[in-house]
Protein backbone atom coordinates (compact mmCIF):
# COMPACT_ATOMS: atom_id res chain seq x y z
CA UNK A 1 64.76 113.24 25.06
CA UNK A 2 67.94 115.23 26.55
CA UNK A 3 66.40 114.96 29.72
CA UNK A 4 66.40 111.14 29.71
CA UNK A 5 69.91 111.09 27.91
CA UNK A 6 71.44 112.84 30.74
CA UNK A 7 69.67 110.30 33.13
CA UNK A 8 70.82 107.49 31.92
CA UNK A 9 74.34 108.40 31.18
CA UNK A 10 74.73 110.33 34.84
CA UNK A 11 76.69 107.58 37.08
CA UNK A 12 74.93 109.08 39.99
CA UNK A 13 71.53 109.18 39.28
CA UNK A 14 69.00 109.05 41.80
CA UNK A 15 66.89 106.94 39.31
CA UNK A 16 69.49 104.20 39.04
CA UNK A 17 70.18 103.67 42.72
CA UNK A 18 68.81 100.23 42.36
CA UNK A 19 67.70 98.11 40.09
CA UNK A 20 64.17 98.33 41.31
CA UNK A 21 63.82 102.47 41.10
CA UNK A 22 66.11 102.18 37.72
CA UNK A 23 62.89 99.61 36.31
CA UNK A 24 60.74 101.79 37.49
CA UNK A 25 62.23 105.17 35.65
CA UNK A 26 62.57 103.19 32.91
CA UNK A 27 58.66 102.12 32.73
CA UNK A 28 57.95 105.72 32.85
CA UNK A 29 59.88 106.51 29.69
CA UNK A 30 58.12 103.99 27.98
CA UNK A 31 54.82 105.56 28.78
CA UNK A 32 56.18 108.65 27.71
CA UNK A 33 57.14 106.91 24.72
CA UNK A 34 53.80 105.28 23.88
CA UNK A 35 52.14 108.87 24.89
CA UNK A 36 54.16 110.51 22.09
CA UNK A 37 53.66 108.44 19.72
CA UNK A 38 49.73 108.09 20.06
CA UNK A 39 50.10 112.10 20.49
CA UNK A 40 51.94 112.04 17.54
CA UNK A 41 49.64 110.00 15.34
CA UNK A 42 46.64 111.57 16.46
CA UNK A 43 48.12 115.06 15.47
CA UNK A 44 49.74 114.53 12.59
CA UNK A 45 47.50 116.48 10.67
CA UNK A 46 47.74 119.45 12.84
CA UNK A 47 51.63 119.56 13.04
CA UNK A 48 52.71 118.72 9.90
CA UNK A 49 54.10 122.22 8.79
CA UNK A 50 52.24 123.06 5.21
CA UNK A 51 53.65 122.54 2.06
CA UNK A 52 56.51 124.69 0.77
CA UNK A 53 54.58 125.11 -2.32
CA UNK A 54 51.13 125.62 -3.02
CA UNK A 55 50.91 123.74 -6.99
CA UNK A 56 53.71 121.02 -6.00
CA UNK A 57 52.80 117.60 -4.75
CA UNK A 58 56.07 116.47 -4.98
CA UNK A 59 57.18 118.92 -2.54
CA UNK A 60 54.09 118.14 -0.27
CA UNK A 61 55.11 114.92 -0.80
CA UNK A 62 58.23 114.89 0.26
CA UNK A 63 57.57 116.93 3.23
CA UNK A 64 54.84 114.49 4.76
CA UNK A 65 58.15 111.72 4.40
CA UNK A 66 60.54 113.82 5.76
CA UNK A 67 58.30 114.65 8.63
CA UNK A 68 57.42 111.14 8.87
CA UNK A 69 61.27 109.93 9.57
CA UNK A 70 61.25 113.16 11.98
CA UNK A 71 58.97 111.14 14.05
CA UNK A 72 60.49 108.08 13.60
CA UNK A 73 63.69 109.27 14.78
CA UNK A 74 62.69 110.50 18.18
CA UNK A 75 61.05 107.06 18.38
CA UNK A 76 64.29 105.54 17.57
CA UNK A 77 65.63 107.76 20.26
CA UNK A 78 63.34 106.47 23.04
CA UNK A 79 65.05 103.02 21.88
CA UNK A 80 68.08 103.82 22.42
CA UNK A 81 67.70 105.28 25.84
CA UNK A 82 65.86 102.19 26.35
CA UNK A 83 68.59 100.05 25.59
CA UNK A 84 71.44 101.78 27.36
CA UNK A 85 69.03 102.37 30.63
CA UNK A 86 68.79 98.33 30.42
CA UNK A 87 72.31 97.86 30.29
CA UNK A 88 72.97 99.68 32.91
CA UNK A 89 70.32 97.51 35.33
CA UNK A 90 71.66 94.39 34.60
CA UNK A 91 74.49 95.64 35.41
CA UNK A 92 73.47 96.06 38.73
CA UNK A 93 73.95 93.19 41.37
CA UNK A 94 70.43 93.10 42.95
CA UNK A 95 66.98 92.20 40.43
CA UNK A 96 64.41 94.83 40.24
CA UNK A 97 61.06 93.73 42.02
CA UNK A 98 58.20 92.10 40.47
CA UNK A 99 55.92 94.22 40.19
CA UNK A 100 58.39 96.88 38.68
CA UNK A 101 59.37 94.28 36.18
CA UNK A 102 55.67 93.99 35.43
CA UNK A 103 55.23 97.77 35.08
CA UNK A 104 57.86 97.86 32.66
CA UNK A 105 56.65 94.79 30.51
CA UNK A 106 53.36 96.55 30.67
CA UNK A 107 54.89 100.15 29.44
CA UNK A 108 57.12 98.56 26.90
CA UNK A 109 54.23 96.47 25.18
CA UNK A 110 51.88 99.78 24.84
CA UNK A 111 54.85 102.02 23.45
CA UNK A 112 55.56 98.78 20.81
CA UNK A 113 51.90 98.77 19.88
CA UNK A 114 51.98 102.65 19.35
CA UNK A 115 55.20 102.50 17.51
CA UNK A 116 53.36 100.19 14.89
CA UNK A 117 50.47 102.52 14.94
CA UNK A 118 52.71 104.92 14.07
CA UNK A 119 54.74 103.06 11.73
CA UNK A 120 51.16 101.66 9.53
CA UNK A 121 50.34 105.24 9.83
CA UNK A 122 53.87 106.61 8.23
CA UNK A 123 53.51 103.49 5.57
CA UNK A 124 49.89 104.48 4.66
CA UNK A 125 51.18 108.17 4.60
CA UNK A 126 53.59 107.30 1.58
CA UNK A 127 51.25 105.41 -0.41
């Protein structure tokens, strides 16, 4: 995430030399995104930390949600970087190509579809 951060707020990034490499960057953080989350969901079991208590549920309880709004956030964060990476390519004078624009509709509909994965996932989780 601070890796991408520094990307998109570095006025002379190599990435966002055009508007074509910019789309292009951008498509790749999606995927990233999508990864995570689908790495995230599939794991959850594995990296939840354990209980604080052995006899509580509450505190079990309360430690699946606060792990579940971890994950949310760093979603959240992908969304922002998202937003201010598109910002800055429309802001740019030339149009990315099509087939970057393509790659990028592509990324950004699989990371969507594993956010909601993620998100049924978090709702079944508090149930």
């Amino acid at each position: 995430m601070e890796r991408h951060e520094v990307e998109v707020e570095n006025p002379d990034s190599l990435h966002f030399r055009s508007a074509t490499s910019a789309t292009l960057w951008l498509a790749g953080v999606e995927e990233e995104a999508a990864a995570w989350s689908d790495w995230a969901l599939k794991e959850a079991i594995n990296i939840m930390p354990t209980p604080r208590s052995e006899g509580s549920i509450v505190l079990h309880f309360i430690d699946a949600v606060g792990n579940a709004f971890e994950i949310m956030g760093f979603i959240l964060s992908f969304d922002g970087i998202k937003r201010r990476a598109e910002k800055r390519i429309q802001a740019m004078s030339d149009l990315p190509d099509e087939l970057a624009a393509r790659r990028l509709e592509k990324a950004t509909a699989a990371a969507e579809e594993s956010r909601e994965r993620l998100e049924e996932w978090r709702r079944a989780a508090n149930v």
